[in-house]
Protein backbone atom coordinates (compact mmCIF):
# COMPACT_ATOMS: atom_id res chain seq x y z
CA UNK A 1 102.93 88.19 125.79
CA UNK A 2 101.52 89.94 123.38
CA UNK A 3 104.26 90.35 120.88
CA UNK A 4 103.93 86.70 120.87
CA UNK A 5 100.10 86.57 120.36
CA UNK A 6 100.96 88.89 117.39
CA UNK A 7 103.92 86.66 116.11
CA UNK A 8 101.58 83.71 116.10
CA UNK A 9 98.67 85.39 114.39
CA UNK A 10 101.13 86.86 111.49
CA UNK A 11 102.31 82.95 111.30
CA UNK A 12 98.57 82.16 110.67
CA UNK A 13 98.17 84.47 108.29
CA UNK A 14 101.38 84.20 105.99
CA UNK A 15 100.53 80.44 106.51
CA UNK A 16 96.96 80.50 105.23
CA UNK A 17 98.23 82.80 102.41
CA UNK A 18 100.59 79.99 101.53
CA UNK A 19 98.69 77.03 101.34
CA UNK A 20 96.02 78.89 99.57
CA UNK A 21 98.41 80.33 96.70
CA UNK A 22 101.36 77.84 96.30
CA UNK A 23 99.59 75.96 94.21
CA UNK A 24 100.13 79.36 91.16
CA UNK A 25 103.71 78.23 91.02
CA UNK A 26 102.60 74.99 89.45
CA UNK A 27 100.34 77.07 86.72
CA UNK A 28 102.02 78.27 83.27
CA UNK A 29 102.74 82.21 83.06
CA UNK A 30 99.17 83.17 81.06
CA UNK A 31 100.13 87.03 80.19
CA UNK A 32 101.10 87.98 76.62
CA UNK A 33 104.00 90.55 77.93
CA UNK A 34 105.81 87.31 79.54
CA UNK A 35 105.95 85.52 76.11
CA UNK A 36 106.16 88.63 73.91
CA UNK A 37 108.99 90.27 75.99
CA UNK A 38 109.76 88.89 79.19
CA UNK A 39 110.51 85.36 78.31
CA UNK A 40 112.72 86.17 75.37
CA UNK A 41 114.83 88.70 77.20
CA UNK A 42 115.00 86.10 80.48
CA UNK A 43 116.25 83.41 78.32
CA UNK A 44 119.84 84.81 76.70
CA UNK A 45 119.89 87.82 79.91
CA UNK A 46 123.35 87.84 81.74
CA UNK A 47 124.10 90.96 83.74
CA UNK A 48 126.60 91.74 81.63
CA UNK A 49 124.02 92.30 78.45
CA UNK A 50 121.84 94.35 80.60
CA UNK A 51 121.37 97.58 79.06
CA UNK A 52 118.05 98.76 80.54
CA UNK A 53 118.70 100.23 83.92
CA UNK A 54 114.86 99.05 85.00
CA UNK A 55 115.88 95.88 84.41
CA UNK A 56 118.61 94.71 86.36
CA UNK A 57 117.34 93.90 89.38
CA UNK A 58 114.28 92.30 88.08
CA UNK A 59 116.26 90.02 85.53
CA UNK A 60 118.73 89.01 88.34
CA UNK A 61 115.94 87.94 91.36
CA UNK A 62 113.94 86.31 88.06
CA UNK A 63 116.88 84.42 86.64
CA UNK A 64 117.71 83.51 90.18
CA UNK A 65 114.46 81.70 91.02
CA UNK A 66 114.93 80.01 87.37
CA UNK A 67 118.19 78.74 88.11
CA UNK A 68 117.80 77.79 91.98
CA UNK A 69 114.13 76.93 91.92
CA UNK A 70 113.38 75.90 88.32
CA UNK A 71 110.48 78.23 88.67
CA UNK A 72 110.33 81.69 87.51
CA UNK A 73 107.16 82.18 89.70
CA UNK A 74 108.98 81.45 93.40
CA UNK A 75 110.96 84.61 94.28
CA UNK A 76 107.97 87.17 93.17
CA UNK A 77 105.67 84.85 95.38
CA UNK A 78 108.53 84.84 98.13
CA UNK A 79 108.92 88.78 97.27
CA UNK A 80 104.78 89.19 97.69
CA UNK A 81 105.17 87.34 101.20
CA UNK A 82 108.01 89.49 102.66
CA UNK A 83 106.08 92.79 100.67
CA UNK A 84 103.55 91.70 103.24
CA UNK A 85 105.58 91.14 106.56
CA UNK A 86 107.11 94.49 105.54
CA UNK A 87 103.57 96.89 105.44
CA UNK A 88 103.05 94.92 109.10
CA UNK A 89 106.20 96.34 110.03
CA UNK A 90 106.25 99.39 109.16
CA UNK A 91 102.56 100.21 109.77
CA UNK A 92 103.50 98.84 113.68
CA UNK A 93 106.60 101.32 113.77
CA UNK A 94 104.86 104.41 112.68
CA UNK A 95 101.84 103.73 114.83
CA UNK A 96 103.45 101.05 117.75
CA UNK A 97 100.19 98.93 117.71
CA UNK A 98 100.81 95.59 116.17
CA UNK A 99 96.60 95.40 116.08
CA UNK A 100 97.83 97.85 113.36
CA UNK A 101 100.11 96.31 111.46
CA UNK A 102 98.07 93.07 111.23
CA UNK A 103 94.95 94.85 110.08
CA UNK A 104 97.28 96.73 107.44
CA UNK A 105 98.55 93.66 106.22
CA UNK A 106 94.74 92.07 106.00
CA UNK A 107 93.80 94.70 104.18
CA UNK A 108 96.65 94.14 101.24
CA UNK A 109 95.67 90.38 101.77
CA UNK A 110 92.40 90.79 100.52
CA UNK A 111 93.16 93.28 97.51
CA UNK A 112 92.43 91.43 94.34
CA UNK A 113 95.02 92.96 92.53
CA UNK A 114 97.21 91.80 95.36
CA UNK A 115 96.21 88.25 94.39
CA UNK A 116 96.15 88.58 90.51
CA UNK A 117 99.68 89.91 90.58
CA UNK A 118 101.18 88.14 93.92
CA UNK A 119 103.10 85.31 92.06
CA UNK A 120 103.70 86.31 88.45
CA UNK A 121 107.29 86.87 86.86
CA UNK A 122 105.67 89.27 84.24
CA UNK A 123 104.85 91.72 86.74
CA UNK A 124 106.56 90.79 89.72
CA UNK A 125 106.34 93.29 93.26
CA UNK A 126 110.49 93.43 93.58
CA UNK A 127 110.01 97.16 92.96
CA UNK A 128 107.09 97.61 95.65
CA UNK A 129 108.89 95.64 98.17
CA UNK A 130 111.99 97.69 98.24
CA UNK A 131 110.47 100.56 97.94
CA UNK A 132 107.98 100.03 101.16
CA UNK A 133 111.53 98.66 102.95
CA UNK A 134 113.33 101.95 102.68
CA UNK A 135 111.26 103.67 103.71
CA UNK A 136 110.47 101.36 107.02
CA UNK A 137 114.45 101.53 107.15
CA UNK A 138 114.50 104.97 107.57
CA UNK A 139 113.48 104.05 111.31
CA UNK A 140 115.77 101.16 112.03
CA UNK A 141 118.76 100.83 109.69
CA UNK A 142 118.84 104.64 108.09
CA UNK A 143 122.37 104.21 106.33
CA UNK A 144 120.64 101.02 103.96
CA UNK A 145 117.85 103.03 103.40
CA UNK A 146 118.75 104.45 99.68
CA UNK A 147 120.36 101.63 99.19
CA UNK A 148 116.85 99.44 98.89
CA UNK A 149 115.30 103.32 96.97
CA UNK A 150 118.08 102.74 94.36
CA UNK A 151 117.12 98.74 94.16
CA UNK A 152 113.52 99.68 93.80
CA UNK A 153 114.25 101.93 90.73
CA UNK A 154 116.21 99.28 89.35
CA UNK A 155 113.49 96.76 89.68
CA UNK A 156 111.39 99.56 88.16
CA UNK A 157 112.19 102.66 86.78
CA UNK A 158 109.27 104.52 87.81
CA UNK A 159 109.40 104.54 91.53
CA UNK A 160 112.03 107.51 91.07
CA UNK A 161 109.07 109.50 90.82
CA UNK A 162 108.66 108.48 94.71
CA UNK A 163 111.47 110.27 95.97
CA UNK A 164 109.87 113.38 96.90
CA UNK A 165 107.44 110.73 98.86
CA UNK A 166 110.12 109.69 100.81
CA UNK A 167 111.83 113.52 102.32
CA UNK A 168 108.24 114.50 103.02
CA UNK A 169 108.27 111.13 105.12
CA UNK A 170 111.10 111.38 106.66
CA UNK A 171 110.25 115.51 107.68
CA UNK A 172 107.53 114.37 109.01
CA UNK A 173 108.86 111.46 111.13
CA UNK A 174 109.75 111.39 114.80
CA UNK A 175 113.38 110.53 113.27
CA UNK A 176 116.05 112.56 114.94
CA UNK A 177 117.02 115.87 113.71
CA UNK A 178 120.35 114.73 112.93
CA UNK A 179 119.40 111.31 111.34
CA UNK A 180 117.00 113.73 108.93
CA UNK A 181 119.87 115.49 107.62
CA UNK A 182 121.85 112.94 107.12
CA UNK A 183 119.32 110.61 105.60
CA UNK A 184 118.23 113.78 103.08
CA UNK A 185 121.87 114.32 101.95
CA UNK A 186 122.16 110.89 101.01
CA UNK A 187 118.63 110.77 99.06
CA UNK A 188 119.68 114.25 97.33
CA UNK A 189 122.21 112.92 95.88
CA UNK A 190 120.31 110.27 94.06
CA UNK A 191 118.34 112.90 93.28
CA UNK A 192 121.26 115.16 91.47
CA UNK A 193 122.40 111.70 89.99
CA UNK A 194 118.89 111.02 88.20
CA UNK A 195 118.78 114.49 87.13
CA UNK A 196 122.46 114.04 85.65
CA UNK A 197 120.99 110.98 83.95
CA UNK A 198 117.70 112.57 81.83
CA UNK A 199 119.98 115.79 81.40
CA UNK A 200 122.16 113.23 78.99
CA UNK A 201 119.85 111.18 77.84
CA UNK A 202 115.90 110.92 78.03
CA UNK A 203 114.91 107.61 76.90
CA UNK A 204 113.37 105.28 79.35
CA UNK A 205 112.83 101.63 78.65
CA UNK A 206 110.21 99.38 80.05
CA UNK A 207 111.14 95.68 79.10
CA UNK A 208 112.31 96.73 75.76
CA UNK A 209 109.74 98.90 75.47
CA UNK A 210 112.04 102.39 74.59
CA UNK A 211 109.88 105.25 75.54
CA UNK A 212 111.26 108.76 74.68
CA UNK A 213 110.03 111.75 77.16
CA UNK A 214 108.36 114.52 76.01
CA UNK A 215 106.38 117.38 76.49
CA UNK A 216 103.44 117.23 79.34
CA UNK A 217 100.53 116.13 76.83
CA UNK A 218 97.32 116.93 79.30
CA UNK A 219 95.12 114.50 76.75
CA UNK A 220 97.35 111.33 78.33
CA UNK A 221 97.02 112.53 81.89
CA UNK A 222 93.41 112.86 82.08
CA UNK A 223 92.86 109.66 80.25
CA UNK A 224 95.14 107.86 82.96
CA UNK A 225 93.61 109.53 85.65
CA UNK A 226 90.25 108.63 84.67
CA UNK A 227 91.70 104.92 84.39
CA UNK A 228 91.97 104.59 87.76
CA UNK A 229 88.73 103.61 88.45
CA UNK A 230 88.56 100.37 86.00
CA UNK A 231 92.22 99.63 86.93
CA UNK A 232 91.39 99.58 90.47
CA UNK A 233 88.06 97.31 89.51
CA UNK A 234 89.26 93.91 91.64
CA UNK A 235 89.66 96.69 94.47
CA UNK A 236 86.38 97.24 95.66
CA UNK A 237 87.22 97.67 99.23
CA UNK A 238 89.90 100.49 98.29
CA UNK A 239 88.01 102.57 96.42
CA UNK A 240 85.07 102.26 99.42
CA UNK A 241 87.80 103.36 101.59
CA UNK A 242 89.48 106.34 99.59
CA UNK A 243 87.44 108.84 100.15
CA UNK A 244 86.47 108.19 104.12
CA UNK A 245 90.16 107.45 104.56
CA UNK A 246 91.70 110.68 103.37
CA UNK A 247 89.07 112.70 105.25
CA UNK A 248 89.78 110.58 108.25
CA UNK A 249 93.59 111.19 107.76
CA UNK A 250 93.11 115.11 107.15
CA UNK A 251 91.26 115.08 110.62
CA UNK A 252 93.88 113.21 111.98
CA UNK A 253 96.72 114.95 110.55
CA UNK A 254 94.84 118.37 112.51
CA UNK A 255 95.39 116.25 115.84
CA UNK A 256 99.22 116.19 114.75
CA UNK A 257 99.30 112.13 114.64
CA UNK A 258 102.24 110.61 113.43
CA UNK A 259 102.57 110.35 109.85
CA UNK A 260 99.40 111.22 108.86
CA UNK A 261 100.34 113.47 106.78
CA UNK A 262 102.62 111.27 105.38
CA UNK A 263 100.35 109.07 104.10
CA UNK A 264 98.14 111.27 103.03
CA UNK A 265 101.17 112.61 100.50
CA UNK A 266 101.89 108.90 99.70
CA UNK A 267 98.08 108.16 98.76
CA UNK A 268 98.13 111.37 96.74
CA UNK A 269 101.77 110.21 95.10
CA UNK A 270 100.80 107.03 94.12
CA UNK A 271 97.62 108.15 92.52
CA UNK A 272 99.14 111.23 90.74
CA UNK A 273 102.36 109.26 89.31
CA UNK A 274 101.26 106.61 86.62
CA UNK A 275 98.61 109.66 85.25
CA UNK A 276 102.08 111.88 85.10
CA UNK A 277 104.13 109.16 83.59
CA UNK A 278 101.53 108.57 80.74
CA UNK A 279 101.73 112.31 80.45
CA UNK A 280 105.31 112.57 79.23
CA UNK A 281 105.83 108.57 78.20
CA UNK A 282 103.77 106.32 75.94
CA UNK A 283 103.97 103.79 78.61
CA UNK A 284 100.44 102.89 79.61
CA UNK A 285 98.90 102.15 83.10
CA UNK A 286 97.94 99.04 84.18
CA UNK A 287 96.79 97.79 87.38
CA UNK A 288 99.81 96.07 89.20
CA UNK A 289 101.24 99.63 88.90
CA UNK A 290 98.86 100.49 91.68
CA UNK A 291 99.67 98.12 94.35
CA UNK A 292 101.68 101.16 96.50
CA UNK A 293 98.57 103.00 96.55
CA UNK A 294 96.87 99.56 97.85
CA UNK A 295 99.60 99.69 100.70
CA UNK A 296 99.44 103.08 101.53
CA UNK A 297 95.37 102.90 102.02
CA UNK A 298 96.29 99.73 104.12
CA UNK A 299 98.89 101.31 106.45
CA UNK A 300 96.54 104.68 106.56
CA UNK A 301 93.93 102.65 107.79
CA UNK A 302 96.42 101.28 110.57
CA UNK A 303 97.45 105.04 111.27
CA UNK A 304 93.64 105.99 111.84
CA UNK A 305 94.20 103.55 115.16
CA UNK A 306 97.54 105.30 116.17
CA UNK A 307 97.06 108.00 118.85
CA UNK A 308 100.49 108.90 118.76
CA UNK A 309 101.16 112.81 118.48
CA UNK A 310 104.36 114.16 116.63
CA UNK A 311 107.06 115.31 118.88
CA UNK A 312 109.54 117.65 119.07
CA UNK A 313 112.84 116.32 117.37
């Protein structure tokens, strides 16, 4: 009965979403980076001409919704639905309270950078999406879990930088000693493959934006760092929550509740890696790169509800 009282809210939800933002795909793309770089690229892209390993997924699920849909817009805005059935799911997993999951996926409703960013094809949340399903797959369907890591650096390069996010996950999971291990093994060697990668070459491109990496310049980090606050602006209710939050994960992470730690690590992750990328890239920050930190706050605040203790595996 009451996993369909939660099926029906979730319906409600997703269908109020809907009929309040459907109505985007109609509007013209308005950023300059779609005209300047996306657009251009999108228009003569096969995936043979790919080049830019950041780009291939991205081009394909964009060139898809073009071709299918006549609408660049639909699959992000399909993508921003399913990024939000996903944080339910997961956030019920880790804690098993689908009160949870819905409030988690409330809370990522509400996020105005959520909204700004929920049905462009400039900055689309392919990358977000996969990312948040492998690690939710680590539970249910471990084998296809790197599978959707490695689709999630394709869509963007960036969220390679959340790999050691994902093995302090999964130590910290209830996931079965033997699952671990086999799980890690496959993750470390996408992890000798990337390093394989920057040991030949080191130039990173971000829609045909080549960015060489360098040495660690400590002016760029601090500048990022300190951007978070104005990037985060349409996110009132996160950066309320931030503080309060990791305190009330800390004290919860003492009780030994599931995943607590986790998140803490995520939160942490997502809010350390665009001030390290700026550090060694000239690619800037900007705020749609934030929306994992917007999803780990909302499933942390769905953890603070979870009384489940970590167990022996």
């Amino acid at each position: 009965m009451k996993k369909l009282i939660a099926f029906f809210i979730i319906l409600i939800i997703l269908g109020c979403y809907v009929v309040f933002n459907i109505s985007e795909l109609s509007t013209a793309e308005e950023w300059p980076d779609y005209h300047n770089r996306v657009k251009p690229i999108l228009e003569n892209w096969t995936i043979a001409s790919s080049t830019d390993v950041d780009q291939h997924v991205t081009l394909f699920l964009l060139s898809t919704s073009l071709n299918i849909f006549h609408n660049g817009k639909t699959i992000p805005f399909i993508a921003s639905i399913a990024m939000l059935l996903v944080t339910y799911l997961l956030t019920a997993e880790i804690t098993k309270k689908r009160f949870a999951g819905i409030l988690s996926m409330v809370i990522v409703l509400q996020s105005g950078t959520f909204l700004i960013y929920d049905t462009t094809a400039t900055y689309p949340n392919f990358w977000v999406l996969f990312y948040i399903l492998s690690l939710y797959l680590c539970y249910k369907q471990w084998p296809t879990s790197p599978i959707f890591f490695i689709l999630s650096i394709l869509s963007k390069l960036n969220t390679a930088l959340f790999l050691p996010m994902t093995l302090f996950f999964m130590y910290n999971s209830d996931i079965p000693k033997q699952k671990k291990i086999r799980i890690s093994a496959m993750y470390g060697v996408i992890a000798i493959l990337g390093i394989m990668i920057i040991m030949i070459g080191t130039k990173i491109s971000f829609w045909g934006v080549t960015s060489t990496v360098s040495e660690f310049q400590l002016h760029d980090f601090w500048k990022a760092f300190n951007a978070i606050s104005y990037q985060l602006r349409s996110d009132v209710l996160i950066l309320i929550l931030l503080l309060p939050l990791t305190i009330g994960l800390g004290v919860a992470s003492r009780k030994k509740i599931v995943h607590a730690n986790s998140i803490l690590f995520l939160i942490m992750g997502a809010i350390l890696s665009q001030p390290f990328l700026a550090a060694f890239t000239i690619v800037s920050s900007e705020p749609y790169r934030f929306m994992p930190l917007i999803i780990f706050c909302a499933i942390g605040v769905g953890v603070m509800f979870s009384k489940r203790a970590n167990l022996p595996v």
